[in-house]
Protein backbone atom coordinates (compact mmCIF):
# COMPACT_ATOMS: atom_id res chain seq x y z
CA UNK A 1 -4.44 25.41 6.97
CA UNK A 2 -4.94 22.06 4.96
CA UNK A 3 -7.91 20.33 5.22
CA UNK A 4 -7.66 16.89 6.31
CA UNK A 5 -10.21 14.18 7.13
CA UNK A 6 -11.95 13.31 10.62
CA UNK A 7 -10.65 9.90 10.36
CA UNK A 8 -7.16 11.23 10.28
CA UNK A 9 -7.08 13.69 13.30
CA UNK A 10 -5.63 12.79 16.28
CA UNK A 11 -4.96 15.20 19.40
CA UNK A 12 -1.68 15.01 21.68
CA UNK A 13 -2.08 15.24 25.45
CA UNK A 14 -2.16 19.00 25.49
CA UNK A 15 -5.16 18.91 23.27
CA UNK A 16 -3.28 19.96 19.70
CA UNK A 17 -4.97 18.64 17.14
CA UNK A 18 -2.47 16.79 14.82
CA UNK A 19 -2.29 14.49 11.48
CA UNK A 20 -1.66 10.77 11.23
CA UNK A 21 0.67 10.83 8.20
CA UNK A 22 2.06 8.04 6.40
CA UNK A 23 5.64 7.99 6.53
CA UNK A 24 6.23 4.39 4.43
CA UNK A 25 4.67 1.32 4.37
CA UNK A 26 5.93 -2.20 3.78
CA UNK A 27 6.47 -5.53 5.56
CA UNK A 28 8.33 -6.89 8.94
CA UNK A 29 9.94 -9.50 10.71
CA UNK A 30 10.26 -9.61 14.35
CA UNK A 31 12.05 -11.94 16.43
CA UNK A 32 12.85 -12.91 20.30
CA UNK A 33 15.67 -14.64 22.12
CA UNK A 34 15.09 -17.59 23.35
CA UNK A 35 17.68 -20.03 26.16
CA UNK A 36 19.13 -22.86 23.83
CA UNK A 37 18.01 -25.28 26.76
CA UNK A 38 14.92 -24.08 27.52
CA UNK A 39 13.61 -21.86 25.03
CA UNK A 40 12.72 -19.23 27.35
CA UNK A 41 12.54 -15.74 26.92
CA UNK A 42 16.14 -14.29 27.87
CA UNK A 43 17.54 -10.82 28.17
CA UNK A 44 14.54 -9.29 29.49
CA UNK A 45 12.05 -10.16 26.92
CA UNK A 46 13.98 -8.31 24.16
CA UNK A 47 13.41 -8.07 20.30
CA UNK A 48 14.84 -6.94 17.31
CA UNK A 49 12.28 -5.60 14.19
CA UNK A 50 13.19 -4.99 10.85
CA UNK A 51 10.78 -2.96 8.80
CA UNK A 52 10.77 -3.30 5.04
CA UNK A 53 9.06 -0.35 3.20
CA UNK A 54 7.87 -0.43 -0.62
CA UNK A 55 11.28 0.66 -1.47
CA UNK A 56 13.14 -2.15 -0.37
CA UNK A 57 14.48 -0.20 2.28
CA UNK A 58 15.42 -1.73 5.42
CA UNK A 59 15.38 -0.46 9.22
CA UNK A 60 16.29 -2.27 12.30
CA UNK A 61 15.27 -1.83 15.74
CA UNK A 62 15.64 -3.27 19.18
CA UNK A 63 12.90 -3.44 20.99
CA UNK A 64 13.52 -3.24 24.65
CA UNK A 65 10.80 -3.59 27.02
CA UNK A 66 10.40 -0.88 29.91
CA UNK A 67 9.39 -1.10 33.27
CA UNK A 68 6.23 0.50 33.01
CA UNK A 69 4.93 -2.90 31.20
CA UNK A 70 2.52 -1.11 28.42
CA UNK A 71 5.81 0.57 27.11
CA UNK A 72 8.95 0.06 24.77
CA UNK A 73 11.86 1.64 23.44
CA UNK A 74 12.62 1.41 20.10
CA UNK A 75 16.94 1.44 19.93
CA UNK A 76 18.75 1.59 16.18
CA UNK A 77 21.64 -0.33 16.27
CA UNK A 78 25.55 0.90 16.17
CA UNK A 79 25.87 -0.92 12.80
CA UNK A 80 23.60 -2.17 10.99
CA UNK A 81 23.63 -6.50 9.80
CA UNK A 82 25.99 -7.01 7.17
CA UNK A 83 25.51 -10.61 6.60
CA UNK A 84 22.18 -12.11 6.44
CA UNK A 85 20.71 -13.87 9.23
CA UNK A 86 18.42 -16.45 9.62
CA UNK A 87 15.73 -17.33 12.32
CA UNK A 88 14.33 -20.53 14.07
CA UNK A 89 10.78 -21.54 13.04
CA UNK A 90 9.60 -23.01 16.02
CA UNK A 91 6.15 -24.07 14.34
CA UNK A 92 8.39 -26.11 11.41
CA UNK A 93 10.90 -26.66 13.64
CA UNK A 94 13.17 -25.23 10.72
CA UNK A 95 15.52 -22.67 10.28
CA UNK A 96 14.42 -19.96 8.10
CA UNK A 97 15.82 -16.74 5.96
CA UNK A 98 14.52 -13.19 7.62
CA UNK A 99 12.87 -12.33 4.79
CA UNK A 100 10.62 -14.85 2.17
CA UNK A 101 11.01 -14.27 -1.38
């Protein structure tokens, strides 16, 4: 058995001990949908996430909230975005591209 750091031990609810590992690491952008009319939170307070690790490599996700309120679910989509999309900026008031360059 490896030896690993305190600071990256976790245990699991049976009481296995287990390793934080990095998978990737990169940047985001998360968004909401909003009502055109009254820029409320619509379809249940869903999101979508895109995670951009050092590669370049992009993943999408919804992010559904569930009932129990402390709790999501993370759902891939069929397909993922062919063309690029842009978001509303609500603090410019500005449309702007999903990622910065």
């Amino acid at each position: 058995m490896e030896k690993y750091p305190e600071t990256v031990l976790t245990k699991d609810k049976k009481g296995n001990l287990e390793v934080r590992n990095l998978v990737s690491r990169g940047h985001f952008v998360m968004y909401d949908y909003r009502d055109v009319k009254a820029f409320k939170q619509v379809e249940g307070n869903k999101k979508k996430i895109y995670l951009k690790d050092e590669n370049g490599q992009i993943s999408e996700y919804y992010i559904i909230p569930l009932k129990a309120g402390n709790r999501s679910l993370l759902i891939t989509p069929e397909k993922a975005e062919e063309k690029t999309r842009k978001v509303w900026n609500e603090k410019t008031k500005k449309e702007d591209d999903l990622w910065k360059t």
